[in-house]
Each structure stands twice: as C-alpha cells, then as structure tokens.
C-alpha atoms as a PDB file:
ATOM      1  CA  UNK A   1     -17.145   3.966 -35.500  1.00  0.00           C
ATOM      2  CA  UNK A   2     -19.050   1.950 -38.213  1.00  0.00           C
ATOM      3  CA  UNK A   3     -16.969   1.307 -41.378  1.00  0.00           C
ATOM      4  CA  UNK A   4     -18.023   2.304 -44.508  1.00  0.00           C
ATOM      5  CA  UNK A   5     -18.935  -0.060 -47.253  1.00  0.00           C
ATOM      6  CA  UNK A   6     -16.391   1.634 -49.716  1.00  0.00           C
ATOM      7  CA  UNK A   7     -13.580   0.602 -48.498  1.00  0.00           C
ATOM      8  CA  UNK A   8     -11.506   2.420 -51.504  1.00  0.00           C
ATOM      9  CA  UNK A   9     -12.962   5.692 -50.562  1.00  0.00           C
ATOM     10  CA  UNK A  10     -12.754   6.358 -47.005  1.00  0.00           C
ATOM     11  CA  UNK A  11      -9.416   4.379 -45.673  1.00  0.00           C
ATOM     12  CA  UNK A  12      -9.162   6.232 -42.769  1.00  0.00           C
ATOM     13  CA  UNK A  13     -12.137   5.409 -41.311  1.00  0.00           C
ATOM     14  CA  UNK A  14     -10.708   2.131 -41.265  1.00  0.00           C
ATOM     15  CA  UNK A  15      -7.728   2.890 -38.949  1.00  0.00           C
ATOM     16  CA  UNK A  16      -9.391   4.068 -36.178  1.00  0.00           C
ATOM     17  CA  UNK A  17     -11.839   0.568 -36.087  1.00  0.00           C
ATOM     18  CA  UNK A  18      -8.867  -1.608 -37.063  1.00  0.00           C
ATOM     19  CA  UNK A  19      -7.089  -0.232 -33.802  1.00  0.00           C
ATOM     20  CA  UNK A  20      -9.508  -1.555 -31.494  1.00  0.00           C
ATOM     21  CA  UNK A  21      -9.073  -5.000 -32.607  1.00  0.00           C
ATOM     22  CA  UNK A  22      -6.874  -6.379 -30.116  1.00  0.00           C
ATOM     23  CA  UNK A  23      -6.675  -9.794 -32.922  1.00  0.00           C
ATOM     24  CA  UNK A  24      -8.149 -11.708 -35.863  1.00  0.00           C
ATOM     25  CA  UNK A  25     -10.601 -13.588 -32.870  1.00  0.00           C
ATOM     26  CA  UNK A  26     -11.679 -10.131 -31.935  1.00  0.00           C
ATOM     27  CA  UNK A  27     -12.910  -8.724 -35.652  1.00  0.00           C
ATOM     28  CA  UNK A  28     -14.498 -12.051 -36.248  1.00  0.00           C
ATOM     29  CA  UNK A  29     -16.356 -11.457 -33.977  1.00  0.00           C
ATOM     30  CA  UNK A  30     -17.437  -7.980 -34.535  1.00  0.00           C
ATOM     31  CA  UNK A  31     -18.396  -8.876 -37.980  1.00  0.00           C
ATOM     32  CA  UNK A  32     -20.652 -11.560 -36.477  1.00  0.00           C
ATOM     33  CA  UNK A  33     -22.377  -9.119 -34.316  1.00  0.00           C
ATOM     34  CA  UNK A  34     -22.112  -6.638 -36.972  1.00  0.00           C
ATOM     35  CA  UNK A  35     -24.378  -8.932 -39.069  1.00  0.00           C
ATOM     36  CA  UNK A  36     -26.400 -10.320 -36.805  1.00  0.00           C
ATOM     37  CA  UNK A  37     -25.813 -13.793 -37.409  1.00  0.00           C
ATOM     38  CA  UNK A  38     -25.524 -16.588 -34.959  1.00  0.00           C
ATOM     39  CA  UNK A  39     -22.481 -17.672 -34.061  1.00  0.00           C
ATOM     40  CA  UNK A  40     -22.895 -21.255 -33.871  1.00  0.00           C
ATOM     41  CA  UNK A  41     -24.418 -21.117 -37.597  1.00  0.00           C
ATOM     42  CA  UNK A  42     -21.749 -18.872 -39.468  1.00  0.00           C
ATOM     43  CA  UNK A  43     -22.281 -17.860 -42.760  1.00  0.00           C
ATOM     44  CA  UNK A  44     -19.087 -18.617 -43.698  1.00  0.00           C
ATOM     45  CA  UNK A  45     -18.727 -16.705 -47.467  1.00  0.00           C
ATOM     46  CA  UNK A  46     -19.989 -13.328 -46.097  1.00  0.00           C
ATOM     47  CA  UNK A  47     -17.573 -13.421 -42.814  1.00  0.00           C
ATOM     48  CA  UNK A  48     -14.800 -13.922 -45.166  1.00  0.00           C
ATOM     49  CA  UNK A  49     -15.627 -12.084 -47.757  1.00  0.00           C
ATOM     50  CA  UNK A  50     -15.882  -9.153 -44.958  1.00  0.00           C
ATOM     51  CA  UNK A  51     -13.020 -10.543 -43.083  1.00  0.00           C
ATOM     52  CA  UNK A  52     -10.636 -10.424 -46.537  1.00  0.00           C
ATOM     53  CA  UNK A  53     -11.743  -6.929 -47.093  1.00  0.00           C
ATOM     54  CA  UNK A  54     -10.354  -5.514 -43.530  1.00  0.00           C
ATOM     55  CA  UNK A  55      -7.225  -7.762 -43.977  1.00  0.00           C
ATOM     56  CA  UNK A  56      -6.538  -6.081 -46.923  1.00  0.00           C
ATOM     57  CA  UNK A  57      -6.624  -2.450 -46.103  1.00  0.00           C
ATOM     58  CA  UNK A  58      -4.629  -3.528 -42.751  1.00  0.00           C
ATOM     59  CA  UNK A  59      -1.902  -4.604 -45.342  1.00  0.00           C
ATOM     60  CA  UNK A  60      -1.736  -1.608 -46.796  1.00  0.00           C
ATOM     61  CA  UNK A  61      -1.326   0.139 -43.611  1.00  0.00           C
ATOM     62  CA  UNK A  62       0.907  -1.554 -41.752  1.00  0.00           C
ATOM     63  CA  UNK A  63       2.533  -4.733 -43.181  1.00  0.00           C
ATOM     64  CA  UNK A  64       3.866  -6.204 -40.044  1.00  0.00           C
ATOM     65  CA  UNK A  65       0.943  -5.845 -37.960  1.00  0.00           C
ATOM     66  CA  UNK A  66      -1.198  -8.127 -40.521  1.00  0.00           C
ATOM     67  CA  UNK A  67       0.663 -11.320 -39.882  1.00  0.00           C
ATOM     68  CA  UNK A  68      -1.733 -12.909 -37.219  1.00  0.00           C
ATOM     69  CA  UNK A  69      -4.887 -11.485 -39.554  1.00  0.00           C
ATOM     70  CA  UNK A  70      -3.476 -13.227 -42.595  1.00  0.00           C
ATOM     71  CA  UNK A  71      -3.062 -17.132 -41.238  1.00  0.00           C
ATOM     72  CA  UNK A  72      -6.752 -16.128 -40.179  1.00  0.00           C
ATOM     73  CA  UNK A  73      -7.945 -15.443 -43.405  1.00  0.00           C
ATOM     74  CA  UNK A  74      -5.998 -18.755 -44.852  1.00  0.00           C
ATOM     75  CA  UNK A  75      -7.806 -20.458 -42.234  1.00  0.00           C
ATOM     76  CA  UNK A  76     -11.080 -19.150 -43.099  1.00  0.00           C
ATOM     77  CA  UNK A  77     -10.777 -19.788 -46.734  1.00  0.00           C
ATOM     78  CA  UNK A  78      -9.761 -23.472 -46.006  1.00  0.00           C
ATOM     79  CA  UNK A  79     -13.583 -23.676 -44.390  1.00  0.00           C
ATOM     80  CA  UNK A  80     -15.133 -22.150 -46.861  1.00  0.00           C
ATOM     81  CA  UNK A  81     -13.695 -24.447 -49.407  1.00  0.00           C
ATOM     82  CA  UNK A  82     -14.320 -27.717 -47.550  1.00  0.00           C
ATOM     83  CA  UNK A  83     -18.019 -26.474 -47.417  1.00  0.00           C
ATOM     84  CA  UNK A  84     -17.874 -26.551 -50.825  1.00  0.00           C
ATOM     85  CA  UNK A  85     -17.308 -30.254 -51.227  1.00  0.00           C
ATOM     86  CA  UNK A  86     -19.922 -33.058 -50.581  1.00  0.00           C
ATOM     87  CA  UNK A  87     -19.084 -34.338 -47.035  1.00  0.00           C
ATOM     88  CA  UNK A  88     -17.339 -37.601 -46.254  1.00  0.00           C
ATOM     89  CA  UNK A  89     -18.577 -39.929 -43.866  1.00  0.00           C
ATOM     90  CA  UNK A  90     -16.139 -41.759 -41.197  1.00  0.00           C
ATOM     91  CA  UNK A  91     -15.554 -45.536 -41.668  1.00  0.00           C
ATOM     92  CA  UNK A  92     -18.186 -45.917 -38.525  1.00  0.00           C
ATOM     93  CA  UNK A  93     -20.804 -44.373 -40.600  1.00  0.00           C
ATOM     94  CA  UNK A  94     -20.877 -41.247 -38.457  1.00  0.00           C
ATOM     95  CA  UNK A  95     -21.856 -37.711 -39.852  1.00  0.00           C
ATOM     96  CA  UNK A  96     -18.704 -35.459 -40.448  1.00  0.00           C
ATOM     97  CA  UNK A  97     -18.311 -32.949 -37.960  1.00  0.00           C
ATOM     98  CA  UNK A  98     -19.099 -29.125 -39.444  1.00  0.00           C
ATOM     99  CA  UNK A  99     -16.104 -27.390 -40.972  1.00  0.00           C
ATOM    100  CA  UNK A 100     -17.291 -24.966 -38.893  1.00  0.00           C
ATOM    101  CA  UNK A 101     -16.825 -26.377 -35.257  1.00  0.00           C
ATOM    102  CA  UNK A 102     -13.320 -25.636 -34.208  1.00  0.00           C
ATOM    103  CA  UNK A 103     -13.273 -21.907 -35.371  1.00  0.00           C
ATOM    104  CA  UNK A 104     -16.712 -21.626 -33.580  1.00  0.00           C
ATOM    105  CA  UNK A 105     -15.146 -23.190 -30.315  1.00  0.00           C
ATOM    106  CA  UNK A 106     -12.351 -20.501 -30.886  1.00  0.00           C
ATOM    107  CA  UNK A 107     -15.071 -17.610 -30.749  1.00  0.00           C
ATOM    108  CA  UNK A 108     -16.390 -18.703 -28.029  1.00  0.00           C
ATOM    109  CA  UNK A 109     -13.266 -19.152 -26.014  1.00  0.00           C
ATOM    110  CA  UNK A 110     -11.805 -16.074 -26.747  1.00  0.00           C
ATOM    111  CA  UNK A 111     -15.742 -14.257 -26.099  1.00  0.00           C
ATOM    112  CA  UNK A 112     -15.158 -15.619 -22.469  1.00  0.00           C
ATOM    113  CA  UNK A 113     -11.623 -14.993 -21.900  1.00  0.00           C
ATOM    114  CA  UNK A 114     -12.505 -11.554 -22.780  1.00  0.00           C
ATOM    115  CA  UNK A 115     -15.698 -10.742 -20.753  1.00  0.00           C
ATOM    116  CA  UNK A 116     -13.674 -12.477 -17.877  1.00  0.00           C
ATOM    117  CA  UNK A 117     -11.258  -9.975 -18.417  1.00  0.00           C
ATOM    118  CA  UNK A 118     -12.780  -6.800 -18.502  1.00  0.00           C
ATOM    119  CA  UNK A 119     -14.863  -7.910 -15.384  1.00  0.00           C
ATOM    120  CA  UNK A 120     -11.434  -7.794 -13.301  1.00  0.00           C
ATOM    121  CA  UNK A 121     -10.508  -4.694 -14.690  1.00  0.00           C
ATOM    122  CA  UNK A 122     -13.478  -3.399 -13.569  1.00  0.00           C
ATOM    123  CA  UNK A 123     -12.499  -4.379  -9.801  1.00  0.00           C
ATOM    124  CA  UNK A 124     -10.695  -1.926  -8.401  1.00  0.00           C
ATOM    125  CA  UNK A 125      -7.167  -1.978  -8.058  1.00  0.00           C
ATOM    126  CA  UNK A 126      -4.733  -0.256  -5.491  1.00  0.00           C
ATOM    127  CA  UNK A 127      -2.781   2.617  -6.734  1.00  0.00           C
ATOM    128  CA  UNK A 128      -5.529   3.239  -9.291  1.00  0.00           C
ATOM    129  CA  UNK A 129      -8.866   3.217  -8.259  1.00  0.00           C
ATOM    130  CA  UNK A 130      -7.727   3.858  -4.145  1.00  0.00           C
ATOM    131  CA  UNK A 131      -4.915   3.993  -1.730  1.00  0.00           C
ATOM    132  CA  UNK A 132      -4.423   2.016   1.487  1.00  0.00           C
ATOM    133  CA  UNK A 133      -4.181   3.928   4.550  1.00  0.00           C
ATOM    134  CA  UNK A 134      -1.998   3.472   6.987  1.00  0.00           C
ATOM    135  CA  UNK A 135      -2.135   4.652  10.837  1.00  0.00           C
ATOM    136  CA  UNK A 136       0.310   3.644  13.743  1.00  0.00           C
ATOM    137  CA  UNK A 137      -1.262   2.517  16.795  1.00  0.00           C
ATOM    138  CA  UNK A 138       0.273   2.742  20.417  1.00  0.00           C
ATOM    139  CA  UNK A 139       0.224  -0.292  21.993  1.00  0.00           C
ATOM    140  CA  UNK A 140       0.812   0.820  25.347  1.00  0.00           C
ATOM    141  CA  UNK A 141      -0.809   3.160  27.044  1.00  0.00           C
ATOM    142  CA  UNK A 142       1.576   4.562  29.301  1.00  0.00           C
ATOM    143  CA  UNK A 143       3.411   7.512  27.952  1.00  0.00           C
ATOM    144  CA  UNK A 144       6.746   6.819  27.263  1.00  0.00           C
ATOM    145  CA  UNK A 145       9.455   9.629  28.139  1.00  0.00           C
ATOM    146  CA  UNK A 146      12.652   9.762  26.171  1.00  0.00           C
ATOM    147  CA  UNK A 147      15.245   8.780  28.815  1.00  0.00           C
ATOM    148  CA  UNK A 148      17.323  11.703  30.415  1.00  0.00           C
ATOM    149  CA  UNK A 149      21.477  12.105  29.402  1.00  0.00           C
ATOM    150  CA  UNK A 150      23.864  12.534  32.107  1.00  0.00           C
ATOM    151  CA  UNK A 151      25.184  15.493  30.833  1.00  0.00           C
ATOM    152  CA  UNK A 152      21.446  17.292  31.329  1.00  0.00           C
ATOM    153  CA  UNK A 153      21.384  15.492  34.759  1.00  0.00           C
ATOM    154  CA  UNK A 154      24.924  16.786  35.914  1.00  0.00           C
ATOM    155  CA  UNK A 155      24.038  20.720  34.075  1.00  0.00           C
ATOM    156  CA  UNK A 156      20.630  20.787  36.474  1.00  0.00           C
ATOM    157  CA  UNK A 157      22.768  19.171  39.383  1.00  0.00           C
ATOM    158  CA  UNK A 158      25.351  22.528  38.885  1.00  0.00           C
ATOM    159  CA  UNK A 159      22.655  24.640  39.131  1.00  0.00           C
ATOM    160  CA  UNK A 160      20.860  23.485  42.245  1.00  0.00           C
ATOM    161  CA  UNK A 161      24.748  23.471  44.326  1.00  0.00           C
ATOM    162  CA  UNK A 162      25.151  27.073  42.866  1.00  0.00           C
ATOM    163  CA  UNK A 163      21.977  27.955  44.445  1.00  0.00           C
ATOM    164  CA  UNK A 164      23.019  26.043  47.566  1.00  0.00           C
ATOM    165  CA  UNK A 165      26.016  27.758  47.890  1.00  0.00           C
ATOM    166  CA  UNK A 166      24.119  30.984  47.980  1.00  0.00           C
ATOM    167  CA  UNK A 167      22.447  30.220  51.107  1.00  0.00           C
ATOM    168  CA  UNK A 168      25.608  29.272  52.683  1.00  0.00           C
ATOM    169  CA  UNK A 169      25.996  30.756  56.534  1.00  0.00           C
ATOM    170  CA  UNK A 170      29.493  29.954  58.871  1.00  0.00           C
ATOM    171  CA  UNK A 171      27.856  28.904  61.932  1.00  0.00           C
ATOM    172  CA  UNK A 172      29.411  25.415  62.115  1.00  0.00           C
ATOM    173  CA  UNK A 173      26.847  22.869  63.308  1.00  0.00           C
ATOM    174  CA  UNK A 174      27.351  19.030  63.199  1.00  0.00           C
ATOM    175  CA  UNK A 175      23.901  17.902  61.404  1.00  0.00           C
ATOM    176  CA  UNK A 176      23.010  14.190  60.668  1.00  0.00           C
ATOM    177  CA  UNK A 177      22.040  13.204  57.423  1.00  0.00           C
ATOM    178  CA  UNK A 178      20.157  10.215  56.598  1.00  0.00           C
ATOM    179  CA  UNK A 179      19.735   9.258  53.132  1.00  0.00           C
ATOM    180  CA  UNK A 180      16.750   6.889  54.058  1.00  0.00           C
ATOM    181  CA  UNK A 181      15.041   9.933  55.297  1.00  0.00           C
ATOM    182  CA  UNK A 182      15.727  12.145  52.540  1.00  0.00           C
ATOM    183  CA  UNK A 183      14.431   9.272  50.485  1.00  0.00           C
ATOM    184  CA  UNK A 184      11.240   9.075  52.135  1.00  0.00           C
ATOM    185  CA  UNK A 185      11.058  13.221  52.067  1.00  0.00           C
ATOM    186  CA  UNK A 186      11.122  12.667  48.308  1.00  0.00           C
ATOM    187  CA  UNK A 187       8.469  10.300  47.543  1.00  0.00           C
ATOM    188  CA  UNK A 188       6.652  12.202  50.051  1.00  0.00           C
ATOM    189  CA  UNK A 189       6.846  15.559  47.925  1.00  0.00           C
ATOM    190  CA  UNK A 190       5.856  13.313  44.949  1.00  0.00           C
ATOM    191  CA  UNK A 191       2.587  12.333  46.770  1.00  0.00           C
ATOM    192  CA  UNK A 192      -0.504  13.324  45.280  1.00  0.00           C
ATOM    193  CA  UNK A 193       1.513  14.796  42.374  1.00  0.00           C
ATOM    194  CA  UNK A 194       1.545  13.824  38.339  1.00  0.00           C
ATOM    195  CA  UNK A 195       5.270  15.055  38.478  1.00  0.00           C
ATOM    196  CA  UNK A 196       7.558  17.604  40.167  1.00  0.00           C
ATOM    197  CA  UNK A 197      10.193  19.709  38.267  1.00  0.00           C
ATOM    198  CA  UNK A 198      14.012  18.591  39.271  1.00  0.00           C
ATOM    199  CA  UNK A 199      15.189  22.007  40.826  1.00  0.00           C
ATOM    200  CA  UNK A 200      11.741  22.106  43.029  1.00  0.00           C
ATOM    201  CA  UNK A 201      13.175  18.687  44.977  1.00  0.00           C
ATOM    202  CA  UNK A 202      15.827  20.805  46.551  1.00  0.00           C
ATOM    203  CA  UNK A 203      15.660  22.999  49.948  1.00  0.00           C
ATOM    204  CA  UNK A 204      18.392  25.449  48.601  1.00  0.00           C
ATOM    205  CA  UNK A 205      18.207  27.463  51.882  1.00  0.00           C
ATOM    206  CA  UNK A 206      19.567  24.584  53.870  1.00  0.00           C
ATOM    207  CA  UNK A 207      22.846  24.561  52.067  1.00  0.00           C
ATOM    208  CA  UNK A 208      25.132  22.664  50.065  1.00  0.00           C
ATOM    209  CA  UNK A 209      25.215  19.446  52.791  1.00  0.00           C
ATOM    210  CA  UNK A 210      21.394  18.691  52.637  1.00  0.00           C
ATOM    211  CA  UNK A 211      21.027  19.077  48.457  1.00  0.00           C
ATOM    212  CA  UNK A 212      24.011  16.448  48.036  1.00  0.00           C
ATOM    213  CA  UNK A 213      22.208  14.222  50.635  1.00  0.00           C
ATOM    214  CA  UNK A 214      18.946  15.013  48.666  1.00  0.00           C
ATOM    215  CA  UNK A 215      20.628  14.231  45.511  1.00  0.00           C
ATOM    216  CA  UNK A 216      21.942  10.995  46.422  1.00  0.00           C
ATOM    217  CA  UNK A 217      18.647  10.167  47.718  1.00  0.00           C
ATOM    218  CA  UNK A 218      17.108  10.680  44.748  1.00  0.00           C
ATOM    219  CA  UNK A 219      19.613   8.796  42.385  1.00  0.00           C
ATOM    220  CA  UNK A 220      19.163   5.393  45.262  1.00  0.00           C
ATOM    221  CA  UNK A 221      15.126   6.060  44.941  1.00  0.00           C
ATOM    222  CA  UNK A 222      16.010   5.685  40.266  1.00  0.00           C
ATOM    223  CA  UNK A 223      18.188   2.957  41.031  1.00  0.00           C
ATOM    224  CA  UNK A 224      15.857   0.877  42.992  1.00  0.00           C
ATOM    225  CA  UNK A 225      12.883   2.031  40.215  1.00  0.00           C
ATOM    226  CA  UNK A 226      10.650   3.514  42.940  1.00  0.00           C
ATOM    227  CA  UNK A 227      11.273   7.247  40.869  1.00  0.00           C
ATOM    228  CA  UNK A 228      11.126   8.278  37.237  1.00  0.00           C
ATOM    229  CA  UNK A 229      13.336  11.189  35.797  1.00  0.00           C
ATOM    230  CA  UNK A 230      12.126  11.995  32.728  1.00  0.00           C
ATOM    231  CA  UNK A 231      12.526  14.816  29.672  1.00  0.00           C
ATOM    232  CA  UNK A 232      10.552  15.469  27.112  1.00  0.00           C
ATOM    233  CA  UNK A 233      13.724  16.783  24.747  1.00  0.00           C
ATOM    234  CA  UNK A 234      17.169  17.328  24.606  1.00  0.00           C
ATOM    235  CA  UNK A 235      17.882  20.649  26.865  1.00  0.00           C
ATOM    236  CA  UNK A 236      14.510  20.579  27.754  1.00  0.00           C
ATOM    237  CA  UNK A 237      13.349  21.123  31.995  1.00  0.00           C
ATOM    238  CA  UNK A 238      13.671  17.386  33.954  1.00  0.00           C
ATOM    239  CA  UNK A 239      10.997  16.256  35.866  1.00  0.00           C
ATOM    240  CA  UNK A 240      10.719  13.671  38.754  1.00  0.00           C
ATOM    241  CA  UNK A 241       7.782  11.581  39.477  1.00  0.00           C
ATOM    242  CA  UNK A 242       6.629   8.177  41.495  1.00  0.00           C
ATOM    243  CA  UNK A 243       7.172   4.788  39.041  1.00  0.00           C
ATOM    244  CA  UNK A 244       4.380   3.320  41.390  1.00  0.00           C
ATOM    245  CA  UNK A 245       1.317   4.722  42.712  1.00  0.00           C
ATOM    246  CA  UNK A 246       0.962   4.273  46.296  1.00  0.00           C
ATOM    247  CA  UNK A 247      -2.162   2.466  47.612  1.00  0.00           C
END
C-alpha cells in the first residue's frame, strides 16, 4: 500500500505500511526504491526529509516502537550536515571518503541478509511444508510365532488324555514303548506338511499309554530344536511343525 503524500490527512494509511517495516534499514530502503534512486549515489536531503516524515507519524502512534527509527534519523541528519561543509582532506593528501559510505555499506548488508533470508524460508521445512514418513521393515524373513505358555500347553495336554481315556478297553496287554520311535512317528507326520494342529499328533484310540509316550516324544523332539510349537495368540489352537526342512 503506497502512502499518501499528506501525511496529516490520511494517518492510517500509514499504519498498515509502517507494519511491514521490520527496521529503520528496511524503510530506507523502500524509500530508495520508492524513488528510484541509486543506492550507491543517495540523495541524501530527500531520503531524510521522507525518512523524518514516517518517523514522525510512527511517534505518534506508538512511542516505544520509534526508538531504533529515531537514532536513524539522528544518524541521517549528521550526513546530511557534513555534506554541507567543504570536505577536508587527510594529512596524506587523500580525498575524504563520502559521508555517505558507511550507511550505504549498511543497505547493502542488510539487502543481502534479507534476500538470503527469505530464500531459506522458501525451502521447505518439516512440519510445515511436509511430513516424514515412517515405515517398519522386517528384517527377517522368517515368520516369527509368539512363543507358547505352559499353561496353554498343559490345557491342550488335558484334553488329548480325556480323549485317551475314552478309548480305554481292559484287555491287559504288555506293549513296548519307545520314545525314539514315537519321535521318528512325529517328524514323520510333519513330513511334507507347513504345520500340524497339536491334538491331530495324537492316536486317541490307542489309549492313554501311547499319547503320554507321544507326548514325551514330542517335548524331547522341542528340546533338542528339531520341532516348533507355536501360537498365534493367547488361547488361541497350537500348532506343531519341523524347525528344519529335511533334504
């Protein structure tokens, strides 16, 4: 919003522009580029003149805020009244340097401080402009089972001997047992097979005798790691399968 030139008549159109200077740096030079003049050639009455002219309205409005504005417009002043005296030359017969030069350096500074700046807001920035996304890889693989409590293991072991016991018959026979041979039964059955359901190990009909043997089997095949019991969740069905596959 352009300013207008009676600054007694319109003081709110001041406000807004006064706002956007972020300091006395930054309205010099938007009165430079407001007048088109170079910067390294300053007509210093005009700027000030112009320069006084905001100052003062900013006092009005807000006292505090005009601090930084106000050692500006002393400074300004000061160069516009050495420009006003002949120059002096240095002992070395050297040419003074311009009044001028230091505020100029100033501009020019600040001009590339400030374009430097608003090119890295321009980047964007996470949490504003996008969001990182995150994913979680397996690393392995093998599926891995959660590993199977006792107290499922000794509820499906109930189960099977109630079964057992169902089958039971009182002809007395002597039978041998061989846990080595129920062991190889086992990974037998498991042959060939992604997994087999815990009950399904069992021959029920053969009684009580032959599951314990097949149960003890199958915890000496888990201890030595040749069999997996696994669950997929608490209370959930257990299944048995090979830890190896046979060549």
């Amino acid at each position: 919003m352009e300013p207008s030139r009676d600054f007694e008549s319109a003081p709110d159109a001041y406000l807004v522009e006064l706002d956007s200077f972020e300091g006395p740096l930054d309205l010099l030079i938007h009165l430079i580029k407001k007048n088109e003049v170079n910067i390294y050639d300053i007509p210093i009455s005009l700027i000030t003149q112009e320069y006084l002219r905001y100052v003062e309205l900013l006092e009005e409005l807000d006292l505090d805020a005009a601090g930084e504005f106000l050692v500006m417009a002393a400074t300004l002043m000061e160069i516009k009244s050495r420009m006003l005296l002949p120059p002096k030359k240095s002992a070395e017969g050297q040419e003074p340097e311009d009044p001028r030069a230091e505020l100029v350096r100033r501009l020019l500074e600040y001009e590339r401080i400030k374009l430097a700046a608003a090119r890295l807001d321009a980047l964007p920035v996470l949490g504003r402009d996008f969001l990182r996304a995150e994913i979680t890889i397996e690393q392995s693989l093998k599926p891995r089972f959660p590993d199977v409590h006792a107290g499922d293991l000794r509820t499906a072991w109930a189960d099977i001997v109630r079964r057992a016991r169902l089958h039971q018959h009182h002809k007395i026979t002597r039978e041998q047992l061989s846990v080595r041979e129920h062991m190889s039964l086992v990974i037998r059955r498991l042959q060939g097979r992604r997994f087999l359901e815990f009950g399904d190990l069992f021959e029920t009909t053969r009684g009580v005798p032959v599951v314990v043997v097949t149960f003890i089997a199958l915890l000496e095949l888990s201890r030595e790691s040749l069999v997996e019991v696994t669950q997929a969740e608490a209370f959930a069905p257990i299944y048995v399968r090979l830890a190896f596959t046979p060549s």
